[in-house]
C-alpha atoms as a PDB file:
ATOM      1  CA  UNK A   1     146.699 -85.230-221.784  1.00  0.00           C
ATOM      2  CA  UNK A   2     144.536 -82.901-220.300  1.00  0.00           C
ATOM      3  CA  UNK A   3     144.950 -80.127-217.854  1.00  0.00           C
ATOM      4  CA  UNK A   4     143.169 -77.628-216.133  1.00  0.00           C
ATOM      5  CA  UNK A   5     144.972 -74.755-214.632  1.00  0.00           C
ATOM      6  CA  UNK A   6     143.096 -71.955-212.788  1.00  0.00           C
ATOM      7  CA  UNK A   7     144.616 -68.274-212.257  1.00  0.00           C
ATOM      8  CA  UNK A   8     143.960 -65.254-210.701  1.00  0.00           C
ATOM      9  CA  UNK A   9     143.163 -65.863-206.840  1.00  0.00           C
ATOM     10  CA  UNK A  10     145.055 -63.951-203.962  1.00  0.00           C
ATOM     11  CA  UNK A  11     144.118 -62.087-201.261  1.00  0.00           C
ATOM     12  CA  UNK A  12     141.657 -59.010-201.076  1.00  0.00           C
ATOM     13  CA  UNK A  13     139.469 -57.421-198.327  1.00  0.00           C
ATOM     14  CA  UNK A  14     136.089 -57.627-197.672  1.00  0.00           C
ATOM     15  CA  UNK A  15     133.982 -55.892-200.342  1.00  0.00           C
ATOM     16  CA  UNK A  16     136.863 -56.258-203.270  1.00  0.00           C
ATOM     17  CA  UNK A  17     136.928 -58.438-206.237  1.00  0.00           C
ATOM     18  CA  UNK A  18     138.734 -60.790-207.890  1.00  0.00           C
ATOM     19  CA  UNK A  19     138.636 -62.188-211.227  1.00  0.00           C
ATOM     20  CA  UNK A  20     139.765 -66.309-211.963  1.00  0.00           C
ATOM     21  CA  UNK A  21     140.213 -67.944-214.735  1.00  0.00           C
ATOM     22  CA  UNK A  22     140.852 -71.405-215.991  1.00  0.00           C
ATOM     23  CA  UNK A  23     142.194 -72.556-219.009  1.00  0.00           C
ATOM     24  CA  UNK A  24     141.868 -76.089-220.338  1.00  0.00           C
ATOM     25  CA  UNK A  25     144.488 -77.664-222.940  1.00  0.00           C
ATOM     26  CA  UNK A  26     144.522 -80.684-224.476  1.00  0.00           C
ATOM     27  CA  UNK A  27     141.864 -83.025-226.713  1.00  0.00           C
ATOM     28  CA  UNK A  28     138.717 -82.968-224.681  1.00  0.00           C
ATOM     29  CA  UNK A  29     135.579 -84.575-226.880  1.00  0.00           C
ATOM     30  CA  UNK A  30     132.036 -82.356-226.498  1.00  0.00           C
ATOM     31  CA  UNK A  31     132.571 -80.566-223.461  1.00  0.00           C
ATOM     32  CA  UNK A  32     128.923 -80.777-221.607  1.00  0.00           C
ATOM     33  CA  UNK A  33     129.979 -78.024-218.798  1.00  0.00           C
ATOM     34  CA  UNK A  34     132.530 -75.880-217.308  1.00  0.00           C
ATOM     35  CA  UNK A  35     131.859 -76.103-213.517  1.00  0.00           C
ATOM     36  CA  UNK A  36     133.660 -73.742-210.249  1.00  0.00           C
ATOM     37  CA  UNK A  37     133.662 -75.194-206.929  1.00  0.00           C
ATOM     38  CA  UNK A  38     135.593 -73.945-203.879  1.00  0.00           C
ATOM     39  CA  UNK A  39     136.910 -75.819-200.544  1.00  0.00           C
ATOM     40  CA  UNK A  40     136.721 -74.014-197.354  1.00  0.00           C
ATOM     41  CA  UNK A  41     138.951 -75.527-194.605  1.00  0.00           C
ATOM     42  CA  UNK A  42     137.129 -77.846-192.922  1.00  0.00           C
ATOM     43  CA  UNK A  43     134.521 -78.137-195.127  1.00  0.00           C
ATOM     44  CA  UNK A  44     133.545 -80.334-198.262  1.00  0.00           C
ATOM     45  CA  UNK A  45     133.725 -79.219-201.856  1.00  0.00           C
ATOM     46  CA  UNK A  46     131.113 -77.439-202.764  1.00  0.00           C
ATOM     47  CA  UNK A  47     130.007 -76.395-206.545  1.00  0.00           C
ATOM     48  CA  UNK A  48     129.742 -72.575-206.953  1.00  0.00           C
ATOM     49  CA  UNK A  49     128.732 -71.654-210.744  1.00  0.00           C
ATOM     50  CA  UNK A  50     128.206 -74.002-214.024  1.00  0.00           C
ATOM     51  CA  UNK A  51     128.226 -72.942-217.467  1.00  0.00           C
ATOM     52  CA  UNK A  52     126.982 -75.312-219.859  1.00  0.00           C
ATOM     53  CA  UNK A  53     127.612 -75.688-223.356  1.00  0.00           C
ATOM     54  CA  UNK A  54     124.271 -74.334-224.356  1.00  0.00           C
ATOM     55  CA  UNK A  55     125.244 -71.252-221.948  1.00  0.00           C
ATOM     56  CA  UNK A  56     123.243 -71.867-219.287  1.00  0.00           C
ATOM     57  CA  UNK A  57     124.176 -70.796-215.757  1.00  0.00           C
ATOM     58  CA  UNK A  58     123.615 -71.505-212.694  1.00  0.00           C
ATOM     59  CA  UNK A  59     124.875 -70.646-209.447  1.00  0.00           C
ATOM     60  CA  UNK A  60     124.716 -71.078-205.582  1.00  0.00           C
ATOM     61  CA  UNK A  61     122.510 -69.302-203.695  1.00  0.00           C
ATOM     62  CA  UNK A  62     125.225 -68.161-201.411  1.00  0.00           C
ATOM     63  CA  UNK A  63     127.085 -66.417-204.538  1.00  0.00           C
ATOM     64  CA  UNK A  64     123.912 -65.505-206.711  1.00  0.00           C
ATOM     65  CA  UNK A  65     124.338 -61.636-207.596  1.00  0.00           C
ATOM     66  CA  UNK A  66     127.787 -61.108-206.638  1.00  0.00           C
ATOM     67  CA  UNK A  67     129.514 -64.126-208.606  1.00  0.00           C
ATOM     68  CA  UNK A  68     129.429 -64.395-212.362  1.00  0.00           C
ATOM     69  CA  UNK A  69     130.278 -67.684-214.288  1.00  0.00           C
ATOM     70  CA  UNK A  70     131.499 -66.557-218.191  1.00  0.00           C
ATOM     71  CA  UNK A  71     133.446 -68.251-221.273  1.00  0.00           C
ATOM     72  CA  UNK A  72     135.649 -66.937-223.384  1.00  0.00           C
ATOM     73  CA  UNK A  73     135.679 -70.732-225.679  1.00  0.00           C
ATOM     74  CA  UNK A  74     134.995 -73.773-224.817  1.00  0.00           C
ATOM     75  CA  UNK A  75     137.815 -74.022-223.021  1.00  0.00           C
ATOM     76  CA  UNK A  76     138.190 -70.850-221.247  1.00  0.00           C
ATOM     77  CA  UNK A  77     136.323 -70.079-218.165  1.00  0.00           C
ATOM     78  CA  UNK A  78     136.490 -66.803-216.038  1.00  0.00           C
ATOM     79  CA  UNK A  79     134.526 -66.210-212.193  1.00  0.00           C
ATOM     80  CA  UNK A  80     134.274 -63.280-211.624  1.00  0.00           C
ATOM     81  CA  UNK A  81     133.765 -62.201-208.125  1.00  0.00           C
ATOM     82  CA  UNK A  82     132.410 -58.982-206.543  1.00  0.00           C
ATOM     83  CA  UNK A  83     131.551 -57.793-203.351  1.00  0.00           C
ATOM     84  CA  UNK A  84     133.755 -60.967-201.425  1.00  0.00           C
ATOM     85  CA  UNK A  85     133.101 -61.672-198.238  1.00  0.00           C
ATOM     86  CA  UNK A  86     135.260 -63.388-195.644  1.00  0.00           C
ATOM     87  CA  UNK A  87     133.391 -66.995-195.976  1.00  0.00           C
ATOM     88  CA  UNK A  88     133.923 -67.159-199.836  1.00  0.00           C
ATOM     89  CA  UNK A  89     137.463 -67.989-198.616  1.00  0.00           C
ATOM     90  CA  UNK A  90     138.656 -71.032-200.078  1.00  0.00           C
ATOM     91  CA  UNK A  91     140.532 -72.616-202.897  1.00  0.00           C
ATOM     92  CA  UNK A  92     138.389 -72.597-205.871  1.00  0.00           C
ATOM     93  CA  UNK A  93     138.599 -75.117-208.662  1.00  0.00           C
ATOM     94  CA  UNK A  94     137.624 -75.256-212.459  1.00  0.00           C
ATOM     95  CA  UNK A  95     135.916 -78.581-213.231  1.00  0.00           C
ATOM     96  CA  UNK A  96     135.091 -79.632-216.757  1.00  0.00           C
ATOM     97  CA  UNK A  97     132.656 -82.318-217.597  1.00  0.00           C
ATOM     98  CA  UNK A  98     133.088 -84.222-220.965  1.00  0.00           C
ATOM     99  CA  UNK A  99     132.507 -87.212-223.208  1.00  0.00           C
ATOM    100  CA  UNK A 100     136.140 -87.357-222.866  1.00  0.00           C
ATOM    101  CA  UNK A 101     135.862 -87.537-218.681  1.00  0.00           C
ATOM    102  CA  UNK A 102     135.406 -85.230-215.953  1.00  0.00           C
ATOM    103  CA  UNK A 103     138.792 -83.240-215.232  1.00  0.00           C
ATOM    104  CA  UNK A 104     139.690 -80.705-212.684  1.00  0.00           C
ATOM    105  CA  UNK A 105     142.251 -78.116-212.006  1.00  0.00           C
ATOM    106  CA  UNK A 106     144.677 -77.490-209.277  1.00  0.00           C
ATOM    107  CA  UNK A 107     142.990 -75.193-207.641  1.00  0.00           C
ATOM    108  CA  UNK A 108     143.501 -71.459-206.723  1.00  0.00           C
ATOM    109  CA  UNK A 109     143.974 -69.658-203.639  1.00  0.00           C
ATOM    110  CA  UNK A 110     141.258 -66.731-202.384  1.00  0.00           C
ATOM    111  CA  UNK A 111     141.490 -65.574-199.452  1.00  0.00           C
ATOM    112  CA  UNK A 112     139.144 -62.402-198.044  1.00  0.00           C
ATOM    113  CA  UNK A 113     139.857 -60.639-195.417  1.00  0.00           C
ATOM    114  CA  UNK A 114     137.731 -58.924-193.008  1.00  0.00           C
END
């Protein structure tokens, strides 16, 4: 079975950073990308930063330059976030797309205060 569990949010002020990270277990067959998104309150899901197998990146323009999308493995995937603002509140969550399926994590908690 497999599962994707995402660590590292919390709560920080304005200008901080954090540092999450997501670790998937389990079989997962030719993993295509390693994906972040983030729900505000109120708001839809929205995709962040993608990694892809090849080790492309790509990000939103809202998090360009302050947000960076890494792997340790295939199956480790870190965000690191700088310079937070109040509206990247949200719970963030590690996606992984696969032959295998598409599989997300729990989420994780940020929370920026102003």
């Amino acid at each position: 079975q497999v599962q994707l569990v995402e660590s590292g949010g919390g709560l920080v002020q304005a200008g901080g950073s954090l540092r999450l990270s997501c670790v998937a277990s389990g079989t997962i067959f030719s993993i295509n990308a390693m994906n972040w998104y983030r729900q505000a309150p109120g708001k839809q899901r929205e995709l962040v930063a993608t990694i892809t197998g090849g080790g492309s990146v790509n990000y939103a323009d809202s998090v360009k330059g302050r947000f960076t999308i890494s792997t340790e493995n295939a199956k480790r995937v870190y965000l690191q976030m700088n310079s937070l603002k109040p509206e990247d509140t949200a719970i963030y969550y590690c996606r992984c797309d696969s032959r295998s399926g598409t599989y997300w994590g729990q989420g994780t908690q940020v929370t920026v205060s102003s």
